[in-house]
N, C-alpha and C. Protein backbone atom coordinates (compact mmCIF):
# COMPACT_ATOMS: atom_id res chain seq x y z
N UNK A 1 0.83 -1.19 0.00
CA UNK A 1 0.00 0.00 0.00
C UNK A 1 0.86 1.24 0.00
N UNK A 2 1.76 1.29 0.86
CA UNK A 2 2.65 2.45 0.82
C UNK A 2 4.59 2.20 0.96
N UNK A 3 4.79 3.10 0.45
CA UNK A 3 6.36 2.85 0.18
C UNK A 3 7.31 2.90 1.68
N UNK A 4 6.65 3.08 2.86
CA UNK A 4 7.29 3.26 3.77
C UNK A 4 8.26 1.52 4.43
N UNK A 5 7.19 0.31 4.31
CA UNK A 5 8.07 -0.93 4.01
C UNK A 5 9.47 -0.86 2.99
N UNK A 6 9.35 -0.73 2.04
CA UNK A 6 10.21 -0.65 1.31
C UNK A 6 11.41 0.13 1.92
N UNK A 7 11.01 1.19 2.17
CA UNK A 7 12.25 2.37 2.50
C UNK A 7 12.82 1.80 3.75
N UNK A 8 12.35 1.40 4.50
CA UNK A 8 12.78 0.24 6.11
C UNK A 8 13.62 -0.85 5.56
N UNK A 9 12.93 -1.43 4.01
CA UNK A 9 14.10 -2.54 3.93
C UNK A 9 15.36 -2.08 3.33
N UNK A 10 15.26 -1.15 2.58
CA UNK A 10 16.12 -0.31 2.10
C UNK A 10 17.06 0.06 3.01
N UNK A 11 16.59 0.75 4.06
CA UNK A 11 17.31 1.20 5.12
C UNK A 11 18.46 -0.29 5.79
N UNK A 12 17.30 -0.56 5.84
CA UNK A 12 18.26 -2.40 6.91
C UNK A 12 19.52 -3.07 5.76
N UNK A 13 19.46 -2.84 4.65
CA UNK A 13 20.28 -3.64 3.47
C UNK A 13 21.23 -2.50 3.12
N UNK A 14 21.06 -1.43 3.73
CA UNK A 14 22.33 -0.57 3.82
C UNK A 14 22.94 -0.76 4.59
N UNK A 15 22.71 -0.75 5.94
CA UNK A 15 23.20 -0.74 7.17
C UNK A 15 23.89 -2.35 7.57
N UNK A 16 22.71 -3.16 6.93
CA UNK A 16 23.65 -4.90 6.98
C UNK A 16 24.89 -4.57 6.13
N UNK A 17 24.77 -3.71 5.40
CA UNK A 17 26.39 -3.86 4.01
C UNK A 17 27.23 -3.12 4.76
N UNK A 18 27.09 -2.04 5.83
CA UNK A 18 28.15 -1.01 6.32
C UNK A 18 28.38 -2.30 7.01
N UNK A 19 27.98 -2.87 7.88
CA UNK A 19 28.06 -3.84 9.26
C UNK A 19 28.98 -4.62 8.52
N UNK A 20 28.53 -5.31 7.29
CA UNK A 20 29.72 -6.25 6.74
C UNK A 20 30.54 -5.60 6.62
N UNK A 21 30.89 -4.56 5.73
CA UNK A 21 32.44 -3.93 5.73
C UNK A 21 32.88 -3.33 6.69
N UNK A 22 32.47 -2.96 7.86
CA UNK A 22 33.06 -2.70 9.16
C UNK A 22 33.82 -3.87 9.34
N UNK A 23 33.07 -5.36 9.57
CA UNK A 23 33.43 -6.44 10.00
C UNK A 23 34.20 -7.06 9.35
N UNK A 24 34.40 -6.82 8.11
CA UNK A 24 35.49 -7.12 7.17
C UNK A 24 36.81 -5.83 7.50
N UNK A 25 36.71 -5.05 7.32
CA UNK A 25 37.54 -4.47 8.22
C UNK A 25 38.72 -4.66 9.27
N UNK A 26 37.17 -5.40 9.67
CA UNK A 26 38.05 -5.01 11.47
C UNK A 26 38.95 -6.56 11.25
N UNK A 27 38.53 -7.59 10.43
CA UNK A 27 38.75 -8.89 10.39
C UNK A 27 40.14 -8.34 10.25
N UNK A 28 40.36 -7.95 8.68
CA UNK A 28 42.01 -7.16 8.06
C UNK A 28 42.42 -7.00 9.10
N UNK A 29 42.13 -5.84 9.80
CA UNK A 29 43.32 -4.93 10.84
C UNK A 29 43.99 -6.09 11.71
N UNK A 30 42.99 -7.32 12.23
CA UNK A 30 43.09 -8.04 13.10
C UNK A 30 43.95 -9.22 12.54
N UNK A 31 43.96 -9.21 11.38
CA UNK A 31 45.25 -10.50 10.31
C UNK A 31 46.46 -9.69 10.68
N UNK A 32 46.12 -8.71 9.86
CA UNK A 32 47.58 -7.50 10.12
C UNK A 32 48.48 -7.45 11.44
N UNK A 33 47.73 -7.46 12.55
CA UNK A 33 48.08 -7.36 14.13
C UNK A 33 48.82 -8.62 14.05
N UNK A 34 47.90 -9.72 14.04
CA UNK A 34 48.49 -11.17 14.47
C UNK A 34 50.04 -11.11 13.68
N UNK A 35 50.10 -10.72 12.23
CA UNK A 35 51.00 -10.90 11.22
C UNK A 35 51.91 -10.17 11.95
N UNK A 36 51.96 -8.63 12.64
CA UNK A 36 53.21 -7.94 13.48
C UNK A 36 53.68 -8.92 14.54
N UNK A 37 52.48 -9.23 15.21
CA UNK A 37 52.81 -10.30 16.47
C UNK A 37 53.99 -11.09 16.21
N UNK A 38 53.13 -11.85 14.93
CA UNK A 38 53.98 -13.21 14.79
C UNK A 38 56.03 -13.00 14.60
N UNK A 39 55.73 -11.72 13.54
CA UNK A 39 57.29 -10.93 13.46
C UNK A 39 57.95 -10.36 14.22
N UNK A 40 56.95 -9.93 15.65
CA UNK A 40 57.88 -9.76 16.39
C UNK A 40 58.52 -10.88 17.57
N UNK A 41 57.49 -11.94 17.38
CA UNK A 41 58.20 -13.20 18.65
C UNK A 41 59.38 -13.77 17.84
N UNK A 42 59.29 -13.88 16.02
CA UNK A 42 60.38 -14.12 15.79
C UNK A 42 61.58 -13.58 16.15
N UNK A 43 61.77 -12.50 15.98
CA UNK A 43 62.76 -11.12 16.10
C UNK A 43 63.17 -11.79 17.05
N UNK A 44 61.87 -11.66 18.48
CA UNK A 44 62.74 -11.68 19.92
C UNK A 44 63.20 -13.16 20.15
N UNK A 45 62.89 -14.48 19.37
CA UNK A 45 63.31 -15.63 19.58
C UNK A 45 64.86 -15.33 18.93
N UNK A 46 65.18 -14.73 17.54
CA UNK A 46 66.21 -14.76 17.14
C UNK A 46 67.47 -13.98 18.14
N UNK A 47 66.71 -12.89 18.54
CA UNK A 47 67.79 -12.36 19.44
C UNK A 47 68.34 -12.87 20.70
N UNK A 48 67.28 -13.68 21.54
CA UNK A 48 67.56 -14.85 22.11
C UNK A 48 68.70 -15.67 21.76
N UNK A 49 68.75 -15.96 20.63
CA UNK A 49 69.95 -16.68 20.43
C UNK A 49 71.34 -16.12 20.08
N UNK A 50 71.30 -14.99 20.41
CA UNK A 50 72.52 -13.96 19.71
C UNK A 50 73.15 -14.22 20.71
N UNK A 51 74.39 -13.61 21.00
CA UNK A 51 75.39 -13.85 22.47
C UNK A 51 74.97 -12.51 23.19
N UNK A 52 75.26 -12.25 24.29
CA UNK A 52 74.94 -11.06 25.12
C UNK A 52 75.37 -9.73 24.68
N UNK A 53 76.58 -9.71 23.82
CA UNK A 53 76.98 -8.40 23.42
C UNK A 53 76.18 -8.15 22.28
N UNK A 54 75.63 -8.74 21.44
CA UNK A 54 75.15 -8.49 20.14
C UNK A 54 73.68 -8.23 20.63
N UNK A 55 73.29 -8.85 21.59
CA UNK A 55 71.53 -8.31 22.17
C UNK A 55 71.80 -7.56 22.81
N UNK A 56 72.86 -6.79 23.84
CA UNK A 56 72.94 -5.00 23.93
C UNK A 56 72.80 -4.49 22.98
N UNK A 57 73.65 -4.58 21.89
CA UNK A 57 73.63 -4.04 20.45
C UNK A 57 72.46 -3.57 20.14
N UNK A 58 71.74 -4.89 19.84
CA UNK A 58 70.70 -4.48 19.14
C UNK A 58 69.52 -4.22 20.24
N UNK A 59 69.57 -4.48 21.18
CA UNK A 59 68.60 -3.40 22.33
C UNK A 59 68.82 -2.04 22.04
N UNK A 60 70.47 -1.70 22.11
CA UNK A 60 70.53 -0.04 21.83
C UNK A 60 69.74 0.23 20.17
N UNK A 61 70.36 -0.62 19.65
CA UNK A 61 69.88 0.08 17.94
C UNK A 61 68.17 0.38 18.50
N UNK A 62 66.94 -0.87 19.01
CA UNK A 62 65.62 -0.66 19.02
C UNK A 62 65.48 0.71 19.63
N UNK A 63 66.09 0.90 20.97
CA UNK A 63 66.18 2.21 21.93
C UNK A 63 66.33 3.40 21.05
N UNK A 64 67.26 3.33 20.86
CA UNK A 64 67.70 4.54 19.37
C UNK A 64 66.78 4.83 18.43
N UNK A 65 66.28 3.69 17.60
CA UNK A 65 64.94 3.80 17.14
C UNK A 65 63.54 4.94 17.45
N UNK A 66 63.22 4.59 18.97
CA UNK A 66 62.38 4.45 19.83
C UNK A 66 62.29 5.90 20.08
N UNK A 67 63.55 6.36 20.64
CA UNK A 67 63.81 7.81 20.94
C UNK A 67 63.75 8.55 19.55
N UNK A 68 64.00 8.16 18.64
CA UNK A 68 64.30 9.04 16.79
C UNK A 68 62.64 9.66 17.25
N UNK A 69 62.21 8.14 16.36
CA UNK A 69 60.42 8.27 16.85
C UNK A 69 59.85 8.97 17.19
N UNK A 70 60.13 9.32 18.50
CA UNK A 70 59.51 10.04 20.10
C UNK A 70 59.80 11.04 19.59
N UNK A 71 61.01 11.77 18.97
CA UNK A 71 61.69 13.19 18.95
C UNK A 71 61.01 13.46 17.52
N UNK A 72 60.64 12.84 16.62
CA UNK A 72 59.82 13.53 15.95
C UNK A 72 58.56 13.66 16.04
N UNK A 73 57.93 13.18 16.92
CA UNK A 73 56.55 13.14 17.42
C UNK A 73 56.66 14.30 17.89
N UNK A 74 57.81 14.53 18.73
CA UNK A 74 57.57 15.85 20.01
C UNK A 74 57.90 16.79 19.32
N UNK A 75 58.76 16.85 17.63
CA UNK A 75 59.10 17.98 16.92
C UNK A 75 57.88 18.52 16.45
N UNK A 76 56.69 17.92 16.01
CA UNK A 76 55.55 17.64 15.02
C UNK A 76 54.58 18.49 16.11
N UNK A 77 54.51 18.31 17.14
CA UNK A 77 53.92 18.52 18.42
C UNK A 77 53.97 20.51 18.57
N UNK A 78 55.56 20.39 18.63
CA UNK A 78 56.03 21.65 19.05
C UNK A 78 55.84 22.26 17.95
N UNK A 79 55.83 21.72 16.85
CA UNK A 79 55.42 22.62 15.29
C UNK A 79 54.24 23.30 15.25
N UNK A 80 53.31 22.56 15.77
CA UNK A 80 51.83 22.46 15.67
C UNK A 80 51.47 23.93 16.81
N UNK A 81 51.80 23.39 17.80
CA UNK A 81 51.77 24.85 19.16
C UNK A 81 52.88 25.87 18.79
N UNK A 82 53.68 26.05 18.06
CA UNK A 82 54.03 27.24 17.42
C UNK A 82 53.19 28.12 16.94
N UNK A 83 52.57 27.29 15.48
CA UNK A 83 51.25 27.90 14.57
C UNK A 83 50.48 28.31 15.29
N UNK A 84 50.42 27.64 16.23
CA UNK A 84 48.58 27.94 17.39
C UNK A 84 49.27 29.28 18.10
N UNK A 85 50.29 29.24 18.69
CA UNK A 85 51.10 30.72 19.39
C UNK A 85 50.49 31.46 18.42
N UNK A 86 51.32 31.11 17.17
CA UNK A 86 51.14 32.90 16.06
C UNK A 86 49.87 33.22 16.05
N UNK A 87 48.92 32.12 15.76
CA UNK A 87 47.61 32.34 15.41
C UNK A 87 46.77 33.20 16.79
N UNK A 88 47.08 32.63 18.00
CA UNK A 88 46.59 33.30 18.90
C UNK A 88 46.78 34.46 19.27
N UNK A 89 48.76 34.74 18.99
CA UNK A 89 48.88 36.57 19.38
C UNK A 89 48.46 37.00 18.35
N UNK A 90 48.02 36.57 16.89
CA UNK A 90 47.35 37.67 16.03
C UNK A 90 46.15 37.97 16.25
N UNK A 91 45.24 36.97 16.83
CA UNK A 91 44.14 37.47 17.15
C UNK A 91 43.93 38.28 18.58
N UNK A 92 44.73 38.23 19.16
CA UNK A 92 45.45 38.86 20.67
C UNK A 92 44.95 40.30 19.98
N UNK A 93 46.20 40.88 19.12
CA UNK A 93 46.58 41.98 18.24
C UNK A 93 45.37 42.48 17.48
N UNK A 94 44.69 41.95 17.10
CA UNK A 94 43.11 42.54 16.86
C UNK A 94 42.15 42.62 17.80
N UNK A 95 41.82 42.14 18.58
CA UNK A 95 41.43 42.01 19.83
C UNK A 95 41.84 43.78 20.55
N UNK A 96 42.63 43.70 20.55
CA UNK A 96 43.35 44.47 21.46
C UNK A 96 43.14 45.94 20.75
N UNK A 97 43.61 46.30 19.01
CA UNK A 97 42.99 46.75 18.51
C UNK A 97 41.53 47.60 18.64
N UNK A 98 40.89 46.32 18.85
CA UNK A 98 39.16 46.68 19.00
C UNK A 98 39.07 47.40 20.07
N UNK A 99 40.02 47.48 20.98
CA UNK A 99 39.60 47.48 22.50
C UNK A 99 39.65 48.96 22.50
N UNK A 100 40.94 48.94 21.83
CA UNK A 100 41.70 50.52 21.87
C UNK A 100 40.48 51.92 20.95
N UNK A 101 39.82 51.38 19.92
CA UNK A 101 39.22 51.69 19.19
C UNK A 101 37.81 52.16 19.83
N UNK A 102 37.87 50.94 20.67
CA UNK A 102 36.22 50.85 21.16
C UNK A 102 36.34 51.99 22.51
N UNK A 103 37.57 52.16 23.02
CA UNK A 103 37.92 53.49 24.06
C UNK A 103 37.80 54.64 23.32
């Protein structure tokens, strides 16, 4: 009699297809994870077998890594709250402007 059934199933056969590709999705990310996992117990089984000076070694190389990383995170960081500084004393500077104007 009226199109409002229709538009409900319509609605549900969209929303079942997002639900599948969410869930397909999330399946990927979750292969992907296991797949890092699995590369990293190798790593740490292989280094296991290294002699003690060569697993300082390469503890420092990961550490070194780790810190690079971190220091460009915190460069990216401090980049970002720079822009936001300028942006804020310019609007400071109009602001202030108005004030003087509005006296």
């Amino acid at each position: 009699c009226c199109p409002f059934p229709r538009l409900l199933e319509a609605q549900l056969q969209d929303q079942r297809r997002e639900h599948e590709e969410e869930v397909e999705a999330l399946k990927n990310e979750v292969d992907a994870m296991k797949e890092e996992v699995e590369k990293q117990q190798q790593a740490f089984l292989q280094t296991l077998q290294l002699s003690p000076e060569v697993q300082v070694e390469f503890g420092l190389q990961q550490e070194i890594t780790r810190l690079t990383n971190e220091n460009l995170d915190l460069k990216e960081l401090l980049e970002k709250l720079e822009k936001n500084e300028k942006k804020l004393k310019k609007q400071l500077k109009i602001y202030m402007k108005k004030v003087q104007d509005f006296e």
